[in-house]
N, C-alpha and C. Protein backbone atom coordinates (compact mmCIF):
# COMPACT_ATOMS: atom_id res chain seq x y z
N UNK A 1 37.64 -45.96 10.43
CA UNK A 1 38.65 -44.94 10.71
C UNK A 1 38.00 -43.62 11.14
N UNK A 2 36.49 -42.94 10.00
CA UNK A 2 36.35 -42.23 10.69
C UNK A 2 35.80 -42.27 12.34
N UNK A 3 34.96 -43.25 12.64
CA UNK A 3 34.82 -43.71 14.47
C UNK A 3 35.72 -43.24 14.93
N UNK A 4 37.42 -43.70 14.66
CA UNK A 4 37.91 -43.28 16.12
C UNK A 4 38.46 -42.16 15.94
N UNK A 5 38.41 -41.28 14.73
CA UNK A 5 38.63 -39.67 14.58
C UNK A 5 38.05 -39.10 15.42
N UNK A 6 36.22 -39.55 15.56
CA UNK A 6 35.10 -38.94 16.28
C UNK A 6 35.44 -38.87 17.68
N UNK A 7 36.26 -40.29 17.75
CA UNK A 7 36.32 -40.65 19.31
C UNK A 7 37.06 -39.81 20.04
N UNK A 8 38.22 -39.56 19.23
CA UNK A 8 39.13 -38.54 19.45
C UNK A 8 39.24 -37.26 19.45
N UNK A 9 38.11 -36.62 18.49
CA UNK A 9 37.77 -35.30 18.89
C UNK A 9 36.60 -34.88 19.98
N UNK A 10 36.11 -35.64 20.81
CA UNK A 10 34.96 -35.45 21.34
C UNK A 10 36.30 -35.07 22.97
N UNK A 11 35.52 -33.50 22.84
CA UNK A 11 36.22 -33.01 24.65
C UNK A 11 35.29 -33.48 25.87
N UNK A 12 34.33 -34.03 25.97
CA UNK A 12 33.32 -34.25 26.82
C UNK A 12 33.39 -34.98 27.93
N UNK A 13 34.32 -36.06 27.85
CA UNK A 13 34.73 -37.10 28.49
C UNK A 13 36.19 -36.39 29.66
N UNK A 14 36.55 -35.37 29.13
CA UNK A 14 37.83 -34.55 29.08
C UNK A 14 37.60 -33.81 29.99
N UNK A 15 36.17 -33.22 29.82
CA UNK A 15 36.42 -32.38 30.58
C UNK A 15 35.72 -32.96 31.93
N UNK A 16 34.94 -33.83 31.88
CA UNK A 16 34.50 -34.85 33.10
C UNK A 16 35.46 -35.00 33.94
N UNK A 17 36.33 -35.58 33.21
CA UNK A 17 37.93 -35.89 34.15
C UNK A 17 38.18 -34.69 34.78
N UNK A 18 38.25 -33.32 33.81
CA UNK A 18 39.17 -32.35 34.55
C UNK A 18 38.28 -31.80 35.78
N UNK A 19 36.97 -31.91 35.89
CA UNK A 19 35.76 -31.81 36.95
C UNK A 19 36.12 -32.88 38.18
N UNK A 20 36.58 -34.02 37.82
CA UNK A 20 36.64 -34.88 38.89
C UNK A 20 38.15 -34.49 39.41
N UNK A 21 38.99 -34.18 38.68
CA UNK A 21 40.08 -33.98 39.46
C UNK A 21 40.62 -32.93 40.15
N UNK A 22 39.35 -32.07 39.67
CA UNK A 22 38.85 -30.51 40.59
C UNK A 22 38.32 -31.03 41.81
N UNK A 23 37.46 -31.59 41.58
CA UNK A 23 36.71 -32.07 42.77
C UNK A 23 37.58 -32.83 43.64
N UNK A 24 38.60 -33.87 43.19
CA UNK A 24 39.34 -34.50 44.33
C UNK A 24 40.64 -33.33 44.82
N UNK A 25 41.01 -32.82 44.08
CA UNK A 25 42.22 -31.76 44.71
C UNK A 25 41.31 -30.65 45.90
N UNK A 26 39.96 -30.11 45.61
CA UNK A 26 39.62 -29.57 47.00
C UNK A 26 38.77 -30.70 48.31
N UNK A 27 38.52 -31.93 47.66
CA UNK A 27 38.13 -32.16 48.77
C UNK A 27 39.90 -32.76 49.36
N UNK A 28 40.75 -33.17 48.84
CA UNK A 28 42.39 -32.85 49.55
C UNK A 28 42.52 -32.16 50.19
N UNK A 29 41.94 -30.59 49.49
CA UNK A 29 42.59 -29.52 50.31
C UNK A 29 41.64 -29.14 51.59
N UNK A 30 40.22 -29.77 51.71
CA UNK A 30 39.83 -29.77 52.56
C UNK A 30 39.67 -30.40 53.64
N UNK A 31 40.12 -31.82 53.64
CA UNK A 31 40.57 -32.64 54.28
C UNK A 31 41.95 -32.14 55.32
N UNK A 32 42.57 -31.40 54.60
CA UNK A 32 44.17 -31.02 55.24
C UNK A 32 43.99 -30.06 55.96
N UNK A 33 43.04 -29.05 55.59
CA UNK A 33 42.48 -27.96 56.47
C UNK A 33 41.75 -28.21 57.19
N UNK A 34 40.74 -29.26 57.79
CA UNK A 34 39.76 -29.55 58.43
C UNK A 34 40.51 -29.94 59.68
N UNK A 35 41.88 -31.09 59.24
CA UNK A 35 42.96 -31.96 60.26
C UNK A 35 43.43 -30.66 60.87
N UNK A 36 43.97 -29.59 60.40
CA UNK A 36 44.44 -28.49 60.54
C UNK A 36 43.79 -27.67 61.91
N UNK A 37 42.39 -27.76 60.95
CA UNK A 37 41.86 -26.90 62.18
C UNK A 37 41.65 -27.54 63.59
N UNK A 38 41.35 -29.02 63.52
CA UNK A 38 40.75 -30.01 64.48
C UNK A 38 41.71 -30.29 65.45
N UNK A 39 43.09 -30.50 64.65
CA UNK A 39 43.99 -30.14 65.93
C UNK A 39 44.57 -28.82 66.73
N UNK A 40 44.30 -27.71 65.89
CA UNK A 40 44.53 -26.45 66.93
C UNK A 40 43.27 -26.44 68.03
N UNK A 41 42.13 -26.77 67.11
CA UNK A 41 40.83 -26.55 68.27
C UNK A 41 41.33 -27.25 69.43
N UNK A 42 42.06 -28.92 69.56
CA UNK A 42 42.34 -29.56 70.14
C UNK A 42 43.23 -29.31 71.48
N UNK A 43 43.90 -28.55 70.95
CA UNK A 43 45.31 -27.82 71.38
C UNK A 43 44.52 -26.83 72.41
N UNK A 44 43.74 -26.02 72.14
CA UNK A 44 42.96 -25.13 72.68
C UNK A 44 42.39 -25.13 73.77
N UNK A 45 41.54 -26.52 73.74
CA UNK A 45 40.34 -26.75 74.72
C UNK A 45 41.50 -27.34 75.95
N UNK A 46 42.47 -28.12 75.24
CA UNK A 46 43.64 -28.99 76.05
C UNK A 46 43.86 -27.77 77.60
N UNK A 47 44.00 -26.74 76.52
CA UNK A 47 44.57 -25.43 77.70
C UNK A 47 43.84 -25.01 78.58
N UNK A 48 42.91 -24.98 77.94
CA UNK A 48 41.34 -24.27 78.54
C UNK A 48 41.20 -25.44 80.06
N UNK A 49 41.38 -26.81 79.66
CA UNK A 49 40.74 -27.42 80.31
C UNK A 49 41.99 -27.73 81.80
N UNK A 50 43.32 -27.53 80.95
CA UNK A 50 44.39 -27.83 82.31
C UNK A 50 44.35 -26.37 83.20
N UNK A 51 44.39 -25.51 82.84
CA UNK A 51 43.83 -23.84 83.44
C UNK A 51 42.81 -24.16 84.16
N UNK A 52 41.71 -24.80 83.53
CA UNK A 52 40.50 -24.98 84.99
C UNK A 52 40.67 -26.05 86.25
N UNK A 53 41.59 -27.09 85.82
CA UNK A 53 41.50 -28.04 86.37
C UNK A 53 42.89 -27.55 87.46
N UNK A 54 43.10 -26.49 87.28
CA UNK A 54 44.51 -26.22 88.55
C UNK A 54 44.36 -25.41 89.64
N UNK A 55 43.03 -24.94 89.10
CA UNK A 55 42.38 -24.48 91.26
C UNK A 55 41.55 -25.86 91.79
């Protein structure tokens, strides 16, 4: 009984998790911002390139 008292007070494991689920919510949020940026760049060059191509 006392084992799984121990098991149960130990934050270590706890806070591993709360590290990994830090870590997956910004690489999310960087993923969404990266798509973000990749298609305005996209959008951009698109213009750049129909502007040159019309003389």
């Amino acid at each position: 009984m006392k084992f799984i008292k121990k098991i149960f007070k130990r934050e270590e494991g706890a806070t591993a998790i709360e590290y990994g689920l830090i870590a997956a919510l910004v690489a999310v949020a960087a993923m969404v911002g990266m798509n973000a940026l990749g298609t305005s760049l996209n959008n951009q060059f698109n213009t750049v390139s129909k502007k040159l191509n019309v003389t």
